[in-house]
Protein backbone atom coordinates (compact mmCIF):
# COMPACT_ATOMS: atom_id res chain seq x y z
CA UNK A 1 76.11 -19.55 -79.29
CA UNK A 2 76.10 -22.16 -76.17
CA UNK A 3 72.55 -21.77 -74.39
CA UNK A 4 71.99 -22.31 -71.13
CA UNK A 5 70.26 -25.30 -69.66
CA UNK A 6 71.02 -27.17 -73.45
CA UNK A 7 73.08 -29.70 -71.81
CA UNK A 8 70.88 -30.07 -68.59
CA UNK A 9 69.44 -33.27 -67.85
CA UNK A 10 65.45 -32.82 -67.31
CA UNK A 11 64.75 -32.11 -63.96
CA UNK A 12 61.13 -32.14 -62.15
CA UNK A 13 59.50 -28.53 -61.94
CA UNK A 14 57.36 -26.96 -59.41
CA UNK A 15 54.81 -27.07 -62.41
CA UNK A 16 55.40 -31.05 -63.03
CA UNK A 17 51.85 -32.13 -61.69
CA UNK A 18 50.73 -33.03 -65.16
CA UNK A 19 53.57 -35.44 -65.78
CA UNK A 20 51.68 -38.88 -65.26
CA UNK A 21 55.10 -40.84 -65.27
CA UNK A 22 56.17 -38.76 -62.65
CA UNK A 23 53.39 -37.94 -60.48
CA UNK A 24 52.41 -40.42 -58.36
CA UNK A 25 48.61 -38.94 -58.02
CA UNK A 26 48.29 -39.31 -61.83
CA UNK A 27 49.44 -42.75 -61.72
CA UNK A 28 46.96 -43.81 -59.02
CA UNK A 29 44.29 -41.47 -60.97
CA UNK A 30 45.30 -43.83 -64.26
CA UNK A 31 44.85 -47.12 -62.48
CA UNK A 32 42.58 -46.81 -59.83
CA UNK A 33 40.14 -49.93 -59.80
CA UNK A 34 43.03 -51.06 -58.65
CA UNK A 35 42.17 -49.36 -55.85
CA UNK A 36 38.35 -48.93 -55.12
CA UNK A 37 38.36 -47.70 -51.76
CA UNK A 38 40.60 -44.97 -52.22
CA UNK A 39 39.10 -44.16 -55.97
CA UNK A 40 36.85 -41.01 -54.95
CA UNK A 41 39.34 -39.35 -52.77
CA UNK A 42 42.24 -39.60 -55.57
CA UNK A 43 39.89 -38.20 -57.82
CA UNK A 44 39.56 -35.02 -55.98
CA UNK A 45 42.77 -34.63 -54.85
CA UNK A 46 43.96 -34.72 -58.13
CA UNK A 47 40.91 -32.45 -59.59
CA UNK A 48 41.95 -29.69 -56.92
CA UNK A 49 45.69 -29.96 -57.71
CA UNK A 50 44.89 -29.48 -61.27
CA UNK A 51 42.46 -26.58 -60.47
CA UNK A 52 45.65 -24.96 -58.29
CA UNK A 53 47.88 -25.37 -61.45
CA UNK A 54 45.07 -23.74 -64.18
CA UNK A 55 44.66 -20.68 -61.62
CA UNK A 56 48.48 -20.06 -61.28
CA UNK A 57 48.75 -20.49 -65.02
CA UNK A 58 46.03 -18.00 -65.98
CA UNK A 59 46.57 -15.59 -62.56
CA UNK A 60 48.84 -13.24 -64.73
CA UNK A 61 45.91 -12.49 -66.90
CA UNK A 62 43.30 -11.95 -64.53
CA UNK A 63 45.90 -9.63 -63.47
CA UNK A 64 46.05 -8.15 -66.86
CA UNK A 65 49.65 -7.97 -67.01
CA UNK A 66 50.34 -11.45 -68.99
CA UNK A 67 53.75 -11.36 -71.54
CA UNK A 68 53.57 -14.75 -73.37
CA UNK A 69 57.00 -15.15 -75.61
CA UNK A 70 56.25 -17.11 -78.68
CA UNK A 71 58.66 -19.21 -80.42
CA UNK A 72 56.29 -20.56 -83.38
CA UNK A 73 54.19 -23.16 -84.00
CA UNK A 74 56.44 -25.30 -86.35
CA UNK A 75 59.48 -23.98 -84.94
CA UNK A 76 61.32 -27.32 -83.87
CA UNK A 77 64.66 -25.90 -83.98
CA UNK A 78 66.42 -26.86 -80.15
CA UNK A 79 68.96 -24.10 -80.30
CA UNK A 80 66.41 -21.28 -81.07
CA UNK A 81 63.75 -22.82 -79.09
CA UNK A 82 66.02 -22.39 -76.28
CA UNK A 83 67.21 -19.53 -77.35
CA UNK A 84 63.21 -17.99 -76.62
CA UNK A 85 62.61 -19.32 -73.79
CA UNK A 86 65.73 -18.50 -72.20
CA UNK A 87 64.73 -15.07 -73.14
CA UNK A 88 61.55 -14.99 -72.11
CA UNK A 89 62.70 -16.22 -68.66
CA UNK A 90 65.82 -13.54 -68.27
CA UNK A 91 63.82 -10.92 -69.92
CA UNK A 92 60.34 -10.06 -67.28
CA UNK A 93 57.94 -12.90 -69.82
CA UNK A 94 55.03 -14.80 -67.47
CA UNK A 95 54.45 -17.50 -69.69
CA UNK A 96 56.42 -18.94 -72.91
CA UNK A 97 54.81 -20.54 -75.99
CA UNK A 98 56.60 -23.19 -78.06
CA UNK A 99 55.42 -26.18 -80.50
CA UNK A 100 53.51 -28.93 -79.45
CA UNK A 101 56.57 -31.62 -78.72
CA UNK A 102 57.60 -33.90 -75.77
CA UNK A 103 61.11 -33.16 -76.05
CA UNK A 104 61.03 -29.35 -76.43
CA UNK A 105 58.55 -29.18 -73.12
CA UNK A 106 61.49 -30.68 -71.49
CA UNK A 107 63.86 -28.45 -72.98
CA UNK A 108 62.07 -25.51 -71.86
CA UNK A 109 61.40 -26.73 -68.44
CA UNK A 110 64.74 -27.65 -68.04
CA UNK A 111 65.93 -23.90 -68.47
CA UNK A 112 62.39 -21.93 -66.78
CA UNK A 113 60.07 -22.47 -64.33
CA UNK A 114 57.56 -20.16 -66.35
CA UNK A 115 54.09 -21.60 -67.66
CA UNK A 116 54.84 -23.53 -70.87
CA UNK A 117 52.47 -23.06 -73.23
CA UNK A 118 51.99 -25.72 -76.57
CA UNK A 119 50.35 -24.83 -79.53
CA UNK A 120 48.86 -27.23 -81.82
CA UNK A 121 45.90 -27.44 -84.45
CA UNK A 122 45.56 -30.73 -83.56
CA UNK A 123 43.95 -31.88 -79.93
CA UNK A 124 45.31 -35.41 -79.80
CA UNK A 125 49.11 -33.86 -80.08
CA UNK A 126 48.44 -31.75 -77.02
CA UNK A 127 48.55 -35.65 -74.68
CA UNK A 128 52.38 -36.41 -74.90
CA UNK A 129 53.26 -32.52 -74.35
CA UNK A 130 51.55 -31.96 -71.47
CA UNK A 131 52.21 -35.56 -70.26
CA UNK A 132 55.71 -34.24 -70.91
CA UNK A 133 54.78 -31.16 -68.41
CA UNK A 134 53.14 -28.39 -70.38
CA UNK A 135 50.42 -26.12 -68.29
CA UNK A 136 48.74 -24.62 -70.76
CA UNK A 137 47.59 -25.29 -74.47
CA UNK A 138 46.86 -22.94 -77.58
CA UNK A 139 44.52 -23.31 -80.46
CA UNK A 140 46.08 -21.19 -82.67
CA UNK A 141 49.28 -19.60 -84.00
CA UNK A 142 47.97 -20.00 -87.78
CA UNK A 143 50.88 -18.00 -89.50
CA UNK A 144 52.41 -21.04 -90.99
CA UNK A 145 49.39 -22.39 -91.93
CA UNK A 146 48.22 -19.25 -93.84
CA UNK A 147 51.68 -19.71 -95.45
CA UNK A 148 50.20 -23.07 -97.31
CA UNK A 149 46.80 -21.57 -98.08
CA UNK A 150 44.86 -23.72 -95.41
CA UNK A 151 42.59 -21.15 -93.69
CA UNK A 152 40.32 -22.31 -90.60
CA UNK A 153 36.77 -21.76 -90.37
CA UNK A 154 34.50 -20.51 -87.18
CA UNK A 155 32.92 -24.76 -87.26
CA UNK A 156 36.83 -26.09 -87.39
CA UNK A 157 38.00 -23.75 -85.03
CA UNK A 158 35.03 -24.56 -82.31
CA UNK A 159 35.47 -28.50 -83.57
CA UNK A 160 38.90 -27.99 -82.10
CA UNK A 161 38.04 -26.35 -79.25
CA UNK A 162 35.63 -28.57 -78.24
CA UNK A 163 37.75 -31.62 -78.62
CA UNK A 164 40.10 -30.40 -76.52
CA UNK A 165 37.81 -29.39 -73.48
CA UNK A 166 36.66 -32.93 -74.29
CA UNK A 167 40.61 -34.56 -74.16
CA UNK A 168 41.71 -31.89 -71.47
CA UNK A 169 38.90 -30.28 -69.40
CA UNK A 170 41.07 -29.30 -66.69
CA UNK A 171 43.91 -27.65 -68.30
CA UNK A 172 44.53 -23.76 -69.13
CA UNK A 173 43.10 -23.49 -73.03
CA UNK A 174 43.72 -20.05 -74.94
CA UNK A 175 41.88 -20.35 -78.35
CA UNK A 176 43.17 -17.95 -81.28
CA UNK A 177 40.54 -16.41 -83.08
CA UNK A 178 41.52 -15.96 -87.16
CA UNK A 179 42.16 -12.32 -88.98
CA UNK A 180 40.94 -14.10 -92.31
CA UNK A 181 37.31 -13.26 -90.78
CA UNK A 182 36.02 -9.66 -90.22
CA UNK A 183 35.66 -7.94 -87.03
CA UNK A 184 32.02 -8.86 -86.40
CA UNK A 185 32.75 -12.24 -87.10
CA UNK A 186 35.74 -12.57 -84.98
CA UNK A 187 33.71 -10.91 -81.72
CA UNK A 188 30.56 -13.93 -82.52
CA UNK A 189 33.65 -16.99 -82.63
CA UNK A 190 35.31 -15.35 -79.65
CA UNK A 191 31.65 -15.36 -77.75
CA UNK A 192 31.30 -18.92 -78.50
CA UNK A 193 34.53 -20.06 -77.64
CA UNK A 194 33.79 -18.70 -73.98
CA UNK A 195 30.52 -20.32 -74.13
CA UNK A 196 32.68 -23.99 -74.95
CA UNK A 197 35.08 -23.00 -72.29
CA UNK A 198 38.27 -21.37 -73.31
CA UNK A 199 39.78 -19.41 -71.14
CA UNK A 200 41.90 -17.16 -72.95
CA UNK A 201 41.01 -15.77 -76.56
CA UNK A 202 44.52 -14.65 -78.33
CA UNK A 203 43.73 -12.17 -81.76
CA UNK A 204 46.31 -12.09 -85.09
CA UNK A 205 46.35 -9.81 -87.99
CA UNK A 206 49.77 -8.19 -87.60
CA UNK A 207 52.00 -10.28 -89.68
CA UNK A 208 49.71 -9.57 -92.79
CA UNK A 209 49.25 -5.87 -92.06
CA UNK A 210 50.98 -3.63 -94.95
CA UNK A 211 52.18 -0.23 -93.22
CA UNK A 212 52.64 2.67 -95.74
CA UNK A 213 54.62 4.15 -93.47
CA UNK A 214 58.21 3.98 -91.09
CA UNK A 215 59.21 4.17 -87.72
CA UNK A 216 56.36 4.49 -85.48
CA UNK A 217 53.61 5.39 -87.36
CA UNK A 218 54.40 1.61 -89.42
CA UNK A 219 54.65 0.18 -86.06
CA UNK A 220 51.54 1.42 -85.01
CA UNK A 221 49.78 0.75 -88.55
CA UNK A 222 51.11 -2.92 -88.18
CA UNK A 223 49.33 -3.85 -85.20
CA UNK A 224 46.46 -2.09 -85.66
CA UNK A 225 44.34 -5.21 -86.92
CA UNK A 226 45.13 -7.48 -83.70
CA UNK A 227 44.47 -3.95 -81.80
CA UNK A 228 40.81 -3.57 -83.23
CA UNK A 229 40.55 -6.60 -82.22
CA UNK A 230 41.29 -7.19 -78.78
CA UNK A 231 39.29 -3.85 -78.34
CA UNK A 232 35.91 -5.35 -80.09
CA UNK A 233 36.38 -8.44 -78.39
CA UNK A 234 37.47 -7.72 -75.00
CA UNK A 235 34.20 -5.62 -74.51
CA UNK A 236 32.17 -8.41 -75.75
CA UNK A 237 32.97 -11.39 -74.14
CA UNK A 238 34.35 -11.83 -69.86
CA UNK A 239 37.22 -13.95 -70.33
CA UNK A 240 41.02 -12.51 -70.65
CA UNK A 241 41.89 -11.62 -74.38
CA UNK A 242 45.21 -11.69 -75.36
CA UNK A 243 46.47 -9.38 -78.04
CA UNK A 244 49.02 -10.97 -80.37
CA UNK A 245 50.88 -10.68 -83.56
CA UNK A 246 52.89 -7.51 -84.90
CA UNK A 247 53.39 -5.94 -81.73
CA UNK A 248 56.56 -4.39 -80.21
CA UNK A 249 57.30 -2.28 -77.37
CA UNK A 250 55.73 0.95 -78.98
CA UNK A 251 52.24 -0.87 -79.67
CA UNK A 252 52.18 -3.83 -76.50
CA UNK A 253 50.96 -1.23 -74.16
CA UNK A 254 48.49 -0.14 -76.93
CA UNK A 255 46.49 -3.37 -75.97
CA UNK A 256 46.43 -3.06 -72.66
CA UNK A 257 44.90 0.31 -72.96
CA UNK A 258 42.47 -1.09 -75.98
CA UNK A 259 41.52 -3.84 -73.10
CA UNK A 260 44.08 -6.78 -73.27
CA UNK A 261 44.78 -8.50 -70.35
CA UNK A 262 48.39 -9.79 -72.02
CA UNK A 263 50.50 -9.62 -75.51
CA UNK A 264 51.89 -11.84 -77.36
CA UNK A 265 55.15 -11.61 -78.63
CA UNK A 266 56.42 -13.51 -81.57
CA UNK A 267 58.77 -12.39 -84.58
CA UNK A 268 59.92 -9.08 -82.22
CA UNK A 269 61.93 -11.76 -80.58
CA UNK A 270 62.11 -15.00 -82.26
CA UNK A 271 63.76 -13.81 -85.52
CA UNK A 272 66.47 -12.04 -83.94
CA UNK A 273 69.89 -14.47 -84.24
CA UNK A 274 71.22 -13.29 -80.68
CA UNK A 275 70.21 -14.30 -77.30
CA UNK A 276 71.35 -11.48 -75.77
CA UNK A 277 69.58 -9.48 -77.88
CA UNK A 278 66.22 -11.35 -78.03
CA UNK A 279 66.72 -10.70 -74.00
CA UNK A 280 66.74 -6.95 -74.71
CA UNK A 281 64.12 -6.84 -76.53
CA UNK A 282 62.01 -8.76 -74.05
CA UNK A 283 62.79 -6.70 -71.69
CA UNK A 284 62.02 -3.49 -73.29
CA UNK A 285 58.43 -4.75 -73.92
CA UNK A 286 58.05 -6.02 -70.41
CA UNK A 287 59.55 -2.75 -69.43
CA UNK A 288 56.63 -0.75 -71.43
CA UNK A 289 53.87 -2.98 -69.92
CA UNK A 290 55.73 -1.51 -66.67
CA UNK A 291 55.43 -5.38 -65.55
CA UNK A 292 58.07 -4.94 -62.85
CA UNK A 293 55.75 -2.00 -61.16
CA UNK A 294 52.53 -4.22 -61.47
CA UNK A 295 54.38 -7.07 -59.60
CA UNK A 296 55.41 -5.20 -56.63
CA UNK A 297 51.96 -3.97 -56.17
CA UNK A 298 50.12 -7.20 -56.63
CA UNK A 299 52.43 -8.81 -54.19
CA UNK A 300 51.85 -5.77 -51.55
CA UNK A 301 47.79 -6.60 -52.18
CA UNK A 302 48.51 -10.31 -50.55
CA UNK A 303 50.59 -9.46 -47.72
């Protein structure tokens, strides 16, 4: 099937402020003994701008009504890629979550104007993505790694973290904190991950969760691990914690209620082969998080 905004040549975006080659306050930012005398005041005019862009980014969340769409990790397929976001975008999503490439930030900003999110286990990859126009970058997404028997620890996962605050201090950072550790040990890497600056915290557990039973009891046993979760840790730390992996729309309000500010939606809508019908679907969780509702009354609050 023929996706919309394939064929469409990259276009700039209301979120293209991180695009140095396009951005004429990152260019003078990148070269600016050239320019001593105006050196300080580019600085902070690009600091602020940055700060504006992190805020919109994470405003859904503080807001507690965030609906990330996640296409995978190592998903580098164009057509399904596309195939997400254009979903996410048709279907209620605030903020879409694809691999950490150049060309597929483009893609997706060619066909949204949502938050992109990249996610990566390695900091130096996040550069040419968000160079490329991504707002937001994720730690995290470990299914396929689990998949190859590499497992992170607490030290690599703050390592990572850190490195990135270090590459990108100004950028929206959502870190996710493993299943493979137990629940106390999950709520201690999630308080020092707020203490090195993340912003977002994003559980797992649902993929590897074995329900005994069908229907929606199995739906509710299969998320139960990233609910726990988001429940422990949303009481212990005061950043937004978003609850991820083996939800659907029977268990995504679940986390809301267990204190999530946002899901995470992956295989519920990436594995499906239609658009159409990973559009449904999107819509029928951002219909049970009663997004639409929460909208109107936020935007009443700032008349």
């Amino acid at each position: 099937m023929a996706h919309a905004g394939l064929s469409s040549p990259f276009v700039s975006s209301p979120h293209s402020l991180l695009q140095r080659s396009q951005n004429p306050l990152l260019r003078l930012c990148s070269h600016s003994t050239r320019f001593p005398v105006y050196k300080r005041a580019t600085s902070l005019t690009t600091t602020a701008l940055l700060s504006s862009t992190k805020e919109t980014v994470l405003r859904d969340f503080h807001r507690r009504r965030a609906l990330k769409i996640i296409s995978g990790l190592q998903n580098f397929d164009r057509e399904n890629v596309a195939a997400v976001v254009t979903a996410a975008d048709k279907g209620g999503a605030t903020h879409v979550d694809i691999a950490c490439d150049p060309e597929l930030v483009k893609l997706a900003l060619s066909i949204t104007s949502l938050p992109i999110c990249v996610s990566s286990v390695d900091p130096e990859d996040f550069l040419a993505a968000v160079d490329a126009g991504a707002q937001m970058v994720e730690i995290g997404n470990y299914d396929s790694f689990y998949e190859m028997g590499r497992v992170f620890s607490p030290e690599q996962i703050l390592k990572l973290t850190k490195d990135t605050k270090r590459i990108l201090p100004s950028l929206a950072l959502s870190v996710t904190v493993p299943h493979t550790l137990s629940l106390p040990d999950q709520v201690k890497l999630a308080e020092l991950l707020e203490m090195e600056g993340a912003d977002v915290i994003q559980t797992e557990g649902g993929k590897y969760s074995n329900p005994s039973k069908s229907g929606v009891l199995g739906l509710i046993e299969k998320a139960s691990p990233t609910l726990a979760a988001a429940y422990s840790i949303s009481r212990a730390i005061n950043i937004p914690v978003m609850c991820s992996s083996g939800l659907s729309a029977v268990t995504a309000p679940m986390a809301l209620t267990a204190g999530a500010a946002g899901v995470g939606i992956g295989s519920a809508v990436n594995k499906l082969n239609d658009v159409i019908a990973m559009i449904a679907e999107v819509k029928c969780i951002a219909n049970s998080l009663d997004l639409s509702n929460s909208y109107r009354v936020e935007d009443l609050k700032t008349v």
